[in-house]
Protein backbone atom coordinates (compact mmCIF):
# COMPACT_ATOMS: atom_id res chain seq x y z
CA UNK A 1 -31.39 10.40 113.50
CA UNK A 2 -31.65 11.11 116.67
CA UNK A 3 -29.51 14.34 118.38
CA UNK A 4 -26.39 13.86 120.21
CA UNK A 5 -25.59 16.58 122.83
CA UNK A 6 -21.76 17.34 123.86
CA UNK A 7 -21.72 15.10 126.78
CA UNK A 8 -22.50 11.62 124.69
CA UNK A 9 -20.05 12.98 121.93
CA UNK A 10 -17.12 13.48 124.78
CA UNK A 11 -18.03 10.05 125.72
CA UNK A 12 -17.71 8.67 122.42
CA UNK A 13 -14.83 10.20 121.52
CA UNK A 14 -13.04 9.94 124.94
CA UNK A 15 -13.79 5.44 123.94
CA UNK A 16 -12.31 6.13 120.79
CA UNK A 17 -9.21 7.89 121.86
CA UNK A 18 -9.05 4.73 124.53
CA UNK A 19 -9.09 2.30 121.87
CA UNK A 20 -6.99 3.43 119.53
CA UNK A 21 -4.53 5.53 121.35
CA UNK A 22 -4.77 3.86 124.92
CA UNK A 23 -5.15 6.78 127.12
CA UNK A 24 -8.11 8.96 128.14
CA UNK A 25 -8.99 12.58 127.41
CA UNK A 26 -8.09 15.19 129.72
CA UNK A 27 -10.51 17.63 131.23
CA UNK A 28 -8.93 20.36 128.95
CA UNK A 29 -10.00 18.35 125.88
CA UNK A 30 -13.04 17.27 126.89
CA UNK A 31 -13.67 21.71 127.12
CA UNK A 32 -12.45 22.04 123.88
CA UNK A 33 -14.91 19.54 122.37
CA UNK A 34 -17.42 20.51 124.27
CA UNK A 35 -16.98 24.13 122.92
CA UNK A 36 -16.79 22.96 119.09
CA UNK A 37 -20.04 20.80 119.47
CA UNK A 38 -21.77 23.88 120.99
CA UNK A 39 -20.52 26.09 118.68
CA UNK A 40 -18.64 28.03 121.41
CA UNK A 41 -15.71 30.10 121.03
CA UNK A 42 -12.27 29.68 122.50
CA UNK A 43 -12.72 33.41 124.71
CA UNK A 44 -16.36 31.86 126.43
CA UNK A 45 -14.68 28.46 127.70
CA UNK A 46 -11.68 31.29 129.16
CA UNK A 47 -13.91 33.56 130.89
CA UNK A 48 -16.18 30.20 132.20
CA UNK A 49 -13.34 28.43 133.41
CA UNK A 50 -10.46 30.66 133.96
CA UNK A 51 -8.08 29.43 131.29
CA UNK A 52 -5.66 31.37 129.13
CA UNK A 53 -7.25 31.93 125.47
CA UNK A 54 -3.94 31.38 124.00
CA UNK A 55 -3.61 27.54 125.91
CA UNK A 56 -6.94 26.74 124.81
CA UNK A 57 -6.66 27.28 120.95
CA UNK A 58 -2.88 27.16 120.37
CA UNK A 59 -1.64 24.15 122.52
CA UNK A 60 -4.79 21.98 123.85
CA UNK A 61 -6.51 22.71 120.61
CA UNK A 62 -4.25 22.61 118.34
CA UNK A 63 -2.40 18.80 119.44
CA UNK A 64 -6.26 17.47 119.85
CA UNK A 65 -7.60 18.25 116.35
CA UNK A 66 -4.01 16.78 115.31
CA UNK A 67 -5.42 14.14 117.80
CA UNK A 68 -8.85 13.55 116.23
CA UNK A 69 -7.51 13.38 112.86
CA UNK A 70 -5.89 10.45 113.19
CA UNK A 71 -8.36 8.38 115.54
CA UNK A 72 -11.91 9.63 114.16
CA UNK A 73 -11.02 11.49 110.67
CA UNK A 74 -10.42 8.47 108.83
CA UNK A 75 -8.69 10.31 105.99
CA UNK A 76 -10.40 13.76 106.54
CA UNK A 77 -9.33 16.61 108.54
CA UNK A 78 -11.02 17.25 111.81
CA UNK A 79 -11.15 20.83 113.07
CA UNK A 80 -13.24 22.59 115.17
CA UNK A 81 -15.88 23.44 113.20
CA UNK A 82 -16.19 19.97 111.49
CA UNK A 83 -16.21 17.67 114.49
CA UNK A 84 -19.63 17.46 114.80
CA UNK A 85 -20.25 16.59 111.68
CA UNK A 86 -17.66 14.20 110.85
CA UNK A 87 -18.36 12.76 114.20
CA UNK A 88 -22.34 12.06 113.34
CA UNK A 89 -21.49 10.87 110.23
CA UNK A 90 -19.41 8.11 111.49
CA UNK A 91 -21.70 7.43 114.26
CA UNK A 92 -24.78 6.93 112.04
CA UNK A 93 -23.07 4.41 109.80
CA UNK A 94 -21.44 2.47 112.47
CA UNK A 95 -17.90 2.81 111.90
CA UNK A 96 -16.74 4.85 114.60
CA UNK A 97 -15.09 1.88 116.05
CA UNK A 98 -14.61 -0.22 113.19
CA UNK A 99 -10.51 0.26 112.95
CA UNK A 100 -10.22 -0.71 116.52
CA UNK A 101 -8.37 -3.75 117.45
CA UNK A 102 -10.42 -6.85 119.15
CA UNK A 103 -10.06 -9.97 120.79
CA UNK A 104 -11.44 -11.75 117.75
CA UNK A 105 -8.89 -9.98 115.58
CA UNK A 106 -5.62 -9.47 117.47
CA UNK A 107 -3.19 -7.43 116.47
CA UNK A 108 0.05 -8.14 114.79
CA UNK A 109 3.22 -8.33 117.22
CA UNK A 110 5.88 -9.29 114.48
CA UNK A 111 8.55 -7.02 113.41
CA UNK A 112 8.76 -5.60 110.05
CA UNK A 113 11.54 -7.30 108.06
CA UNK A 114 14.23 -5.37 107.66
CA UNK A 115 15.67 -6.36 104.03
CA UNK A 116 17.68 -2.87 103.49
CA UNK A 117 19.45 -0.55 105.73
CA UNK A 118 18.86 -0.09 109.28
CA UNK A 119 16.45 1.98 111.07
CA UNK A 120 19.08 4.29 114.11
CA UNK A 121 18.30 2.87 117.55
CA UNK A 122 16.67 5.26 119.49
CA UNK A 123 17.11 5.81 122.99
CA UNK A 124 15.04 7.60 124.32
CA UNK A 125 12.19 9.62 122.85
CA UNK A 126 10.25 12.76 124.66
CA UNK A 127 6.36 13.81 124.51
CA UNK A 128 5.37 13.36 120.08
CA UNK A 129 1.96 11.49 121.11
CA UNK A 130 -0.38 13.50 119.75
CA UNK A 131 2.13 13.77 116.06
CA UNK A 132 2.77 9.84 116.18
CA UNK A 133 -1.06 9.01 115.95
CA UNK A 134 -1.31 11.66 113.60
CA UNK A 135 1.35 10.40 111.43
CA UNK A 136 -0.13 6.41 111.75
CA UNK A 137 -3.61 7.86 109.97
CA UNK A 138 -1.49 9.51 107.18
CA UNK A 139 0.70 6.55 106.58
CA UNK A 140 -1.95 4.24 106.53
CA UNK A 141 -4.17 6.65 103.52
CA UNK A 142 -1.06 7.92 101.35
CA UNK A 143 1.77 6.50 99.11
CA UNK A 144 4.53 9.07 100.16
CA UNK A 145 4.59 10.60 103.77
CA UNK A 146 7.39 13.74 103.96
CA UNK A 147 8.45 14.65 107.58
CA UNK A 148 10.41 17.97 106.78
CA UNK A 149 11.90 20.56 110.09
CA UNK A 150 14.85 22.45 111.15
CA UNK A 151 18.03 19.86 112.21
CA UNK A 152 18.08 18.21 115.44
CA UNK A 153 14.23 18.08 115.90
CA UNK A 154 14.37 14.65 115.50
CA UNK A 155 12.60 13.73 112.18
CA UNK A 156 14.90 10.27 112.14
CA UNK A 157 14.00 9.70 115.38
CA UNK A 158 10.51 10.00 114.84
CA UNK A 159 10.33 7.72 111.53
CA UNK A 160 11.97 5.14 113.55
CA UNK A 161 9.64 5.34 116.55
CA UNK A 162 6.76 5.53 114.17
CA UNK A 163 8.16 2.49 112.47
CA UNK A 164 8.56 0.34 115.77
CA UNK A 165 4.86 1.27 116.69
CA UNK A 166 3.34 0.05 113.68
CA UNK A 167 5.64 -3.09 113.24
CA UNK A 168 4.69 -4.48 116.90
CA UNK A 169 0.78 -2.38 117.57
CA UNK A 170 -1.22 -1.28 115.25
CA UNK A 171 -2.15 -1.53 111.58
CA UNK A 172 -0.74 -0.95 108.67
CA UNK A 173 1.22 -3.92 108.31
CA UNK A 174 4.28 -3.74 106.28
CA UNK A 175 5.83 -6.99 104.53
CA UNK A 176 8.92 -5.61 104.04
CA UNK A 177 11.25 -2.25 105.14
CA UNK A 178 14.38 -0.68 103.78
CA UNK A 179 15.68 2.01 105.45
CA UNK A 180 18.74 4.35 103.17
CA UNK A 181 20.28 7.52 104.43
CA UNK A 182 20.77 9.55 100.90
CA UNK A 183 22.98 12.60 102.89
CA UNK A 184 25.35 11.72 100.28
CA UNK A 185 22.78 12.36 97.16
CA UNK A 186 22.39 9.52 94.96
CA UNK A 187 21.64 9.89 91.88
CA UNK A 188 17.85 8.46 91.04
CA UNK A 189 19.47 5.47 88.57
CA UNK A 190 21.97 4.52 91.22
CA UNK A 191 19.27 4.73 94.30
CA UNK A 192 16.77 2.78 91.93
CA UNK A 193 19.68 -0.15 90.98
CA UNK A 194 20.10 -0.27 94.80
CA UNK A 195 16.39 -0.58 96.01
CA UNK A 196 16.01 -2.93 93.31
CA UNK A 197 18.67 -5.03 94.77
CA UNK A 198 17.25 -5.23 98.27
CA UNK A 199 13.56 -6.30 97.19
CA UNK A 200 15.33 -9.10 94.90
CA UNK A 201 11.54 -10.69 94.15
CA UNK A 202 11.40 -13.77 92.61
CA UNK A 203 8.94 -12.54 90.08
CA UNK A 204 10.97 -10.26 88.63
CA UNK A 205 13.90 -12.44 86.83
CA UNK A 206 17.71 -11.67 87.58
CA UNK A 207 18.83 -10.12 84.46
CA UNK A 208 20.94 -7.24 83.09
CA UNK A 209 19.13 -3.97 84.96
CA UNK A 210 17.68 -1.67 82.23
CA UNK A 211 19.92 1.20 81.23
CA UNK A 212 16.83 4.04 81.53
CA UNK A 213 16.29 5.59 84.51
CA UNK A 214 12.84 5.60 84.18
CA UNK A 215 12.81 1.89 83.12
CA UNK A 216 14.25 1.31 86.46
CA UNK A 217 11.46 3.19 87.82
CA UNK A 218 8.88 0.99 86.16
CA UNK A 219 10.65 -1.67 87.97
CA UNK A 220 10.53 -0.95 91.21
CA UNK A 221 6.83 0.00 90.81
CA UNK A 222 5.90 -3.25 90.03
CA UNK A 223 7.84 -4.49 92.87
CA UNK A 224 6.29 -2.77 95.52
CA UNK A 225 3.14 -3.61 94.13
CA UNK A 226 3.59 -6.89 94.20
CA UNK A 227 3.94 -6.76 98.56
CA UNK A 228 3.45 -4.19 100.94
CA UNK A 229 7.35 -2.00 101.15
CA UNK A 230 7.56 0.61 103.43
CA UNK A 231 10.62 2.70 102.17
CA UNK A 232 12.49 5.28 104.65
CA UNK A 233 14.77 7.64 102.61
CA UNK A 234 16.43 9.72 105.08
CA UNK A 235 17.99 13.22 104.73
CA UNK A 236 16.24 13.87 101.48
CA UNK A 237 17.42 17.18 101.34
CA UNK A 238 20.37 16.43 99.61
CA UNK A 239 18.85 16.20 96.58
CA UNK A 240 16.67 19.76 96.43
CA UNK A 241 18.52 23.37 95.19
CA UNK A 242 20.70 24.86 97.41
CA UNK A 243 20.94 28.22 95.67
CA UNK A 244 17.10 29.41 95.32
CA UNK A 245 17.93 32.73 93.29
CA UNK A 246 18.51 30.40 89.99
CA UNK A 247 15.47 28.41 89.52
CA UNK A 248 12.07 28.14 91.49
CA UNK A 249 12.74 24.20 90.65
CA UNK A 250 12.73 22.12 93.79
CA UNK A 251 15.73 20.06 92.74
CA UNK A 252 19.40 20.35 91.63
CA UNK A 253 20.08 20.34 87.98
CA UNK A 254 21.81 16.89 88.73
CA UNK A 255 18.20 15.27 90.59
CA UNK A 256 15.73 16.74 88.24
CA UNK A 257 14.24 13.11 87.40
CA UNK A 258 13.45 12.60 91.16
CA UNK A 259 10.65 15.00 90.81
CA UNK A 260 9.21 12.83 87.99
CA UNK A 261 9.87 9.55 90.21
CA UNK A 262 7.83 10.88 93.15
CA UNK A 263 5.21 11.83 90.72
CA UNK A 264 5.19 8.06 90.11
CA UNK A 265 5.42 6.87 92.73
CA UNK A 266 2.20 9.12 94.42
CA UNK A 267 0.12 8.06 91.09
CA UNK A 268 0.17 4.26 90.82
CA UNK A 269 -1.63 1.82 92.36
CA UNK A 270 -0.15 0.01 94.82
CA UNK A 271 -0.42 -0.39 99.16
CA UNK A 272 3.33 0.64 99.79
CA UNK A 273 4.47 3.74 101.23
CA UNK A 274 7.64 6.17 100.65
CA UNK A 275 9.09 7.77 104.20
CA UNK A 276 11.02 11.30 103.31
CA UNK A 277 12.86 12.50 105.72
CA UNK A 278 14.18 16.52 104.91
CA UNK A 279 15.32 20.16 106.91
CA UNK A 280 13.24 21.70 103.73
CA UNK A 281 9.97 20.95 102.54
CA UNK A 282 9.26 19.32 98.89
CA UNK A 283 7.27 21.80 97.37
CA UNK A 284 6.38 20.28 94.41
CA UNK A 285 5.13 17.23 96.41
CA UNK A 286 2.78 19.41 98.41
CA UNK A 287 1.21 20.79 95.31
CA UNK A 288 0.87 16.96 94.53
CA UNK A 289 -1.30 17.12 97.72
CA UNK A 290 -3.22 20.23 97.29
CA UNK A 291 -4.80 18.55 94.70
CA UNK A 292 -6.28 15.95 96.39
CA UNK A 293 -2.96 13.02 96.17
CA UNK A 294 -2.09 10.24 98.38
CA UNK A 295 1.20 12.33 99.67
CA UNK A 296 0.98 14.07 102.98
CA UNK A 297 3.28 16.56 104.07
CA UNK A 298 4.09 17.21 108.03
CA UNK A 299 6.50 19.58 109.34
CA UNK A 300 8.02 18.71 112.93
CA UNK A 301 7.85 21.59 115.52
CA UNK A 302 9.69 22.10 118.57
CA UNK A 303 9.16 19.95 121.37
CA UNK A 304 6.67 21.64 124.30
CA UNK A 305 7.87 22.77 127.35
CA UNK A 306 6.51 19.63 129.25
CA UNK A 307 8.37 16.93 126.58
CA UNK A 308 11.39 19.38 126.59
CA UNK A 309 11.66 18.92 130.68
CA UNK A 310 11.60 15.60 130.90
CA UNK A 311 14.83 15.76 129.30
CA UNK A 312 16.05 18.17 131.54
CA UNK A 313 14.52 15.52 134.72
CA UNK A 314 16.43 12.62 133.14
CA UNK A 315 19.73 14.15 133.37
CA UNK A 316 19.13 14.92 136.94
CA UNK A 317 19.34 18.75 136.61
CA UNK A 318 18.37 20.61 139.46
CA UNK A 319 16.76 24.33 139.68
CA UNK A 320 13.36 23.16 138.14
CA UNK A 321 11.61 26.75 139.07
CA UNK A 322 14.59 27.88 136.57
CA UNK A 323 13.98 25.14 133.62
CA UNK A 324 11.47 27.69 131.50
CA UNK A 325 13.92 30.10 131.44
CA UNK A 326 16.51 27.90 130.12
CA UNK A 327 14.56 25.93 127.61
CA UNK A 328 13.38 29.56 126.33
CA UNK A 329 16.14 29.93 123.20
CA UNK A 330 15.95 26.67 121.78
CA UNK A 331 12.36 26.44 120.83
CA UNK A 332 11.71 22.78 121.67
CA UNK A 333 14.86 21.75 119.64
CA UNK A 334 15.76 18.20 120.71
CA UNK A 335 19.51 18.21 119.95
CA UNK A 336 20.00 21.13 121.30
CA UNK A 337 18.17 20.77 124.75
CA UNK A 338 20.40 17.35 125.18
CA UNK A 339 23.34 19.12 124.02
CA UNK A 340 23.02 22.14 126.77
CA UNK A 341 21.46 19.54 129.40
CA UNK A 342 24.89 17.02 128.89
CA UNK A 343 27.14 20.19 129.22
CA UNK A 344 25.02 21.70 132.55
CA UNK A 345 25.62 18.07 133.99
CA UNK A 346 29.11 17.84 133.22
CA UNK A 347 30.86 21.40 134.07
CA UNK A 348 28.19 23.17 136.47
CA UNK A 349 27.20 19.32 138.56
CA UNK A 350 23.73 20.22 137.43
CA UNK A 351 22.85 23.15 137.93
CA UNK A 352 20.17 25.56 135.90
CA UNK A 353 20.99 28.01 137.73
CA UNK A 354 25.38 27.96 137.60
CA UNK A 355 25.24 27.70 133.70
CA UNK A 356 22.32 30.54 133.10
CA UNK A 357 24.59 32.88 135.08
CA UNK A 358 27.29 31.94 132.32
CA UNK A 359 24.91 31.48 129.54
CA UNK A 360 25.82 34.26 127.19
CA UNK A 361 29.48 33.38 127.37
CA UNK A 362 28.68 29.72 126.94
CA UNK A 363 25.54 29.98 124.03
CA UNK A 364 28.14 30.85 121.14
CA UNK A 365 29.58 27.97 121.42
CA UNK A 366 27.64 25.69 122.31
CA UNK A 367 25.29 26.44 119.44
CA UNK A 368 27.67 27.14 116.97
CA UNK A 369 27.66 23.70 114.90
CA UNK A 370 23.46 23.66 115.17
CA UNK A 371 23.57 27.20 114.06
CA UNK A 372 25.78 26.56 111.24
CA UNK A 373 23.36 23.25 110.07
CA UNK A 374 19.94 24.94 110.49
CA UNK A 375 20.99 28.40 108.92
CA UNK A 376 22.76 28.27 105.47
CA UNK A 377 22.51 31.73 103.66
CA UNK A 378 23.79 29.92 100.81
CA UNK A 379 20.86 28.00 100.12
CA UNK A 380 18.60 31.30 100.67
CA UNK A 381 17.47 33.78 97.89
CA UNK A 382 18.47 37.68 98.42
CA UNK A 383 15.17 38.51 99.71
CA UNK A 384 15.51 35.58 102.12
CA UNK A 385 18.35 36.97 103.53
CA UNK A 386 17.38 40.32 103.67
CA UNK A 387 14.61 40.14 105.88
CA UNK A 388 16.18 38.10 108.40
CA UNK A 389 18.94 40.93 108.53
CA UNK A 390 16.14 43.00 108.82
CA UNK A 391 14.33 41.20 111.70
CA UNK A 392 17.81 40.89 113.33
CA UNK A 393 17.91 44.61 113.35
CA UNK A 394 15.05 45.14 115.33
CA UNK A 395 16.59 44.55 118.44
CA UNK A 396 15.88 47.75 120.30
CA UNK A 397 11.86 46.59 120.42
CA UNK A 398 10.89 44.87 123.28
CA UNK A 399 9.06 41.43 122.66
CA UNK A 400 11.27 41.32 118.84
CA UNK A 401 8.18 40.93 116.73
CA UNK A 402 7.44 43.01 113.46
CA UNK A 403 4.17 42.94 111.95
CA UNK A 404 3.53 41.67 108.51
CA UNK A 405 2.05 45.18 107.49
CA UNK A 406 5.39 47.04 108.68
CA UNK A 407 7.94 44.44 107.22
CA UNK A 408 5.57 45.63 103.72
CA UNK A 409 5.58 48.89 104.13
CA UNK A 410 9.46 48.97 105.59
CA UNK A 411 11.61 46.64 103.90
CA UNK A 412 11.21 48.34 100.28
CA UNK A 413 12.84 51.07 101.73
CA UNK A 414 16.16 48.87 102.21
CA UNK A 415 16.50 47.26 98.69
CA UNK A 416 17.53 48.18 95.63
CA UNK A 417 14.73 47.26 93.52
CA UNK A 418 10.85 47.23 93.61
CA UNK A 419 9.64 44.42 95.72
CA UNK A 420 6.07 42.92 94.73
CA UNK A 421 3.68 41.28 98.02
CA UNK A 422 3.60 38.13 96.51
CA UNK A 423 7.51 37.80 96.34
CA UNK A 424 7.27 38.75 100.04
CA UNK A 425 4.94 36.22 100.87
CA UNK A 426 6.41 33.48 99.39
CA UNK A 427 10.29 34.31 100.65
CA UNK A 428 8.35 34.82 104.46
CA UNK A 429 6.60 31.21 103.71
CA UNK A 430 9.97 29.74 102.85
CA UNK A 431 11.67 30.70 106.09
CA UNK A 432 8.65 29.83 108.01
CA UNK A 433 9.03 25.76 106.33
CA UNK A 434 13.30 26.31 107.49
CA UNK A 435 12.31 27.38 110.84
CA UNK A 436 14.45 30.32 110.13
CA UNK A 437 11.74 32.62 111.71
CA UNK A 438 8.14 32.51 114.50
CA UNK A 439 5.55 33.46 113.53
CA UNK A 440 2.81 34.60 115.93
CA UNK A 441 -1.00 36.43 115.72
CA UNK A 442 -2.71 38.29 117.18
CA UNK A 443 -5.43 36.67 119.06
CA UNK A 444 -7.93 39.45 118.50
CA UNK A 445 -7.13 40.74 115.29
CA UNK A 446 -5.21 38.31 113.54
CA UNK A 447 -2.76 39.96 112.66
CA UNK A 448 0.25 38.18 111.66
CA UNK A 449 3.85 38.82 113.33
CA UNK A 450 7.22 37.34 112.71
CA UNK A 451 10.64 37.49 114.78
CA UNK A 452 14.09 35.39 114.35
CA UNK A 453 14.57 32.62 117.08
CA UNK A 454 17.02 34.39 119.67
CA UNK A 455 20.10 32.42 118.91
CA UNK A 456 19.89 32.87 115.25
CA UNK A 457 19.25 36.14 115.55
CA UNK A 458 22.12 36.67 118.45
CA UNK A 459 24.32 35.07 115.52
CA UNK A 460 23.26 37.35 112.13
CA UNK A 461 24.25 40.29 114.78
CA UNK A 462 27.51 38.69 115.40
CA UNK A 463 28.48 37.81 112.03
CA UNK A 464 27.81 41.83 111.29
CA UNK A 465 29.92 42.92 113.47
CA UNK A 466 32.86 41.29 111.89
């Protein structure tokens, strides 16, 4: 086979990115590819072309290998160092372009059916691109996608938006969609009786509903085998443990058989897909894809500071040179961004500038209720909340960040009993999937760093000194 240099592999993957994602790739992408072909690190494109390190890997590269992954990985990860060869390998058997959409085989510009629920009408919807193509791949390869972050990042918003793009765009086609909210947490026999009720297929006779859960299970199975169901079940975190110091079991006593049902669900064989919506991760369900099942996982970050301003330009707020500074505390949290941008419109007639000269009167309040939803000590173990009063104490340091290394060699020190690494790393990993903390490294050493996000940690200080 003959070699490809970096030049015809932008090209090919800059017609790719056209066809199935309808824009071009930007000169900072086409550097980044260029550098994994060649085998280049981040620091030599830097020094070459006088770009920050940190841009490079942590924002262009990371939202184009998220890019990649859903236009050329075709089920397989694409990273840096395994562009070139998932890229060749494609290329050599023809089927780079073979998802693509063509004029022989247009592409489908129904609506899904709507049989159950309804999907919340979204608005208006900032920057997600890169996550939304990423997100099409992995609901077109898996049984059950879970889209778990902190409140207010927008995780119905997103399922809906990813919904309307696939109903009216692209493949996969769905035959059918029900969309529940379970904030209330059904049991699994009473959300199974009610699924059942909105499929309603003729081949399955109307009779008396089994009494077993699991019967009930069986049912449904078979009915979204039988067509193509794309189930949304938002605010799935009603039904996992609120108090982790009693069991390492993902679920409430009363839920237990949903972690059976997923199981299920993820194992049979059939072309429907489950849509979880959760502030907490499933854990048991990313085991599930460890291992190699059709589940994927994806936790929503914070908006970037270009999606996050367009908010900020649609309210008409003025003071743009003062926008960074503002959008600083909320780490790319949607709610919360509308929330301050609705009350600098209303009381300070737009201004950055008037409301960041009141801000640390106003931020209490403001953020109070999306405080009080995103951070819940009641659902975290001891050691959970003992290092974020930890991190909260460090607020004589300058930049707020504590290094893995010192939060081992420290936090022992401040509790009662012995404390094993392990036990540290999986309470810091838990925090991480709440967005209760940042985490950050060190670009030459890689050395790992955490700190609290400013309002939470403005709030653990507060609720110490009452």
């Amino acid at each position: 086979m003959r070699t490809i240099n970096s030049q015809e592999a932008i090209k090919a993957i800059d017609e790719l990115v056209f066809a199935k994602a309808g824009r071009r790739l930007n000169q900072d992408e086409k550097l980044v590819i260029e550098a994994a072909w060649e085998d280049k690190e981040y620091k030599e494109i830097a020094a070459t072309f006088a770009y920050s390190i940190d841009r490079l890997q942590r924002d262009v590269g990371r939202k184009l290998w998220i890019l990649l992954t859903g236009v050329l990985g075709n089920g397989e990860k694409v990273t840096k160092k395994r562009l070139r060869s998932i890229l060749e390998r494609r290329m050599a058997t023809g089927s780079l372009l073979s998802s693509a959409p063509s004029q022989s085989n247009p592409v489908n510009t129904s609506a899904i059916p709507i049989i159950g629920g309804q999907p919340p009408n979204v608005q208006t919807f900032f920057g997600r691109e890169v996550e939304l193509i990423g997100l099409r791949d992995a609901i077109a390869n898996c049984r059950c996608l879970v889209i778990y972050g902190a409140p207010g990042f927008g995780k119905s918003a997103m399922s809906a938006t990813l919904i309307e793009e696939i109903s009216t765009k692209r493949q996969p086609e769905f035959d059918c969609l029900i969309w529940k909210s379970v904030h209330y947490g059904p049991t699994l026999k009473g959300l199974l009786a009610n699924l059942l009720d909105d499929l309603a297929l003729p081949a399955i006779p109307e009779q008396q509903l089994p009494q077993s859960t699991q019967e009930l299970a069986t049912l449904l199975i078979k009915a979204i085998s039988m067509r193509r169901c794309l189930l949304v079940l938002d605010s799935a975190e009603a039904w996992l443990r609120k108090d982790r110091n009693s069991s390492f079991n993902s679920y409430s006593e009363q839920y237990s058989e949903y972690g059976v049902f997923f199981r299920r669900i993820i194992e049979a064989k059939h072309s429907s897909c489950i849509i979880l919506t959760s502030r907490e991760p499933f854990r048991d369900l990313m085991k599930l894809q460890r291992s190699g099942r059709a589940i994927f996982s994806f936790k929503l970050e914070g908006l970037d500071v270009k999606a996050a301003g367009e908010i900020l330009q649609t309210r008409g707020l003025a003071d743009e040179h003062k926008w960074e500074q503002l959008l600083e505390p909320y780490l790319g949290n949607p709610a919360a961004i509308e929330l301050v941008a609705s009350r600098i419109e209303k009381f300070f007639s737009g201004s950055v500038a008037k409301f960041l000269h009141y801000q640390t009167e106003l931020t209490s309040e403001i953020f109070r209720e999306t405080l009080a939803e995103q951070y819940q000590p009641e659902r975290l173990s001891v050691l959970d909340r003992q290092i974020l009063s930890y991190l909260a104490q460090r607020a004589d340091d300058v930049n707020d960040f504590v290094s893995f290394l010192q939060i081992i060699e420290e936090l022992p020190v401040r509790l009662p009993s012995s404390l094993s690494i392990s036990e540290l790393m999986r309470s810091i990993e838990n925090l991480n999937d709440l967005c209760l903390i940042v985490k950050s490294k060190n670009r030459e050493t890689k050395e790992l760093f955490l700190k609290l996000p400013p309002l939470l940690k403005k709030h653990i200080l507060q609720e110490k000194q009452v």
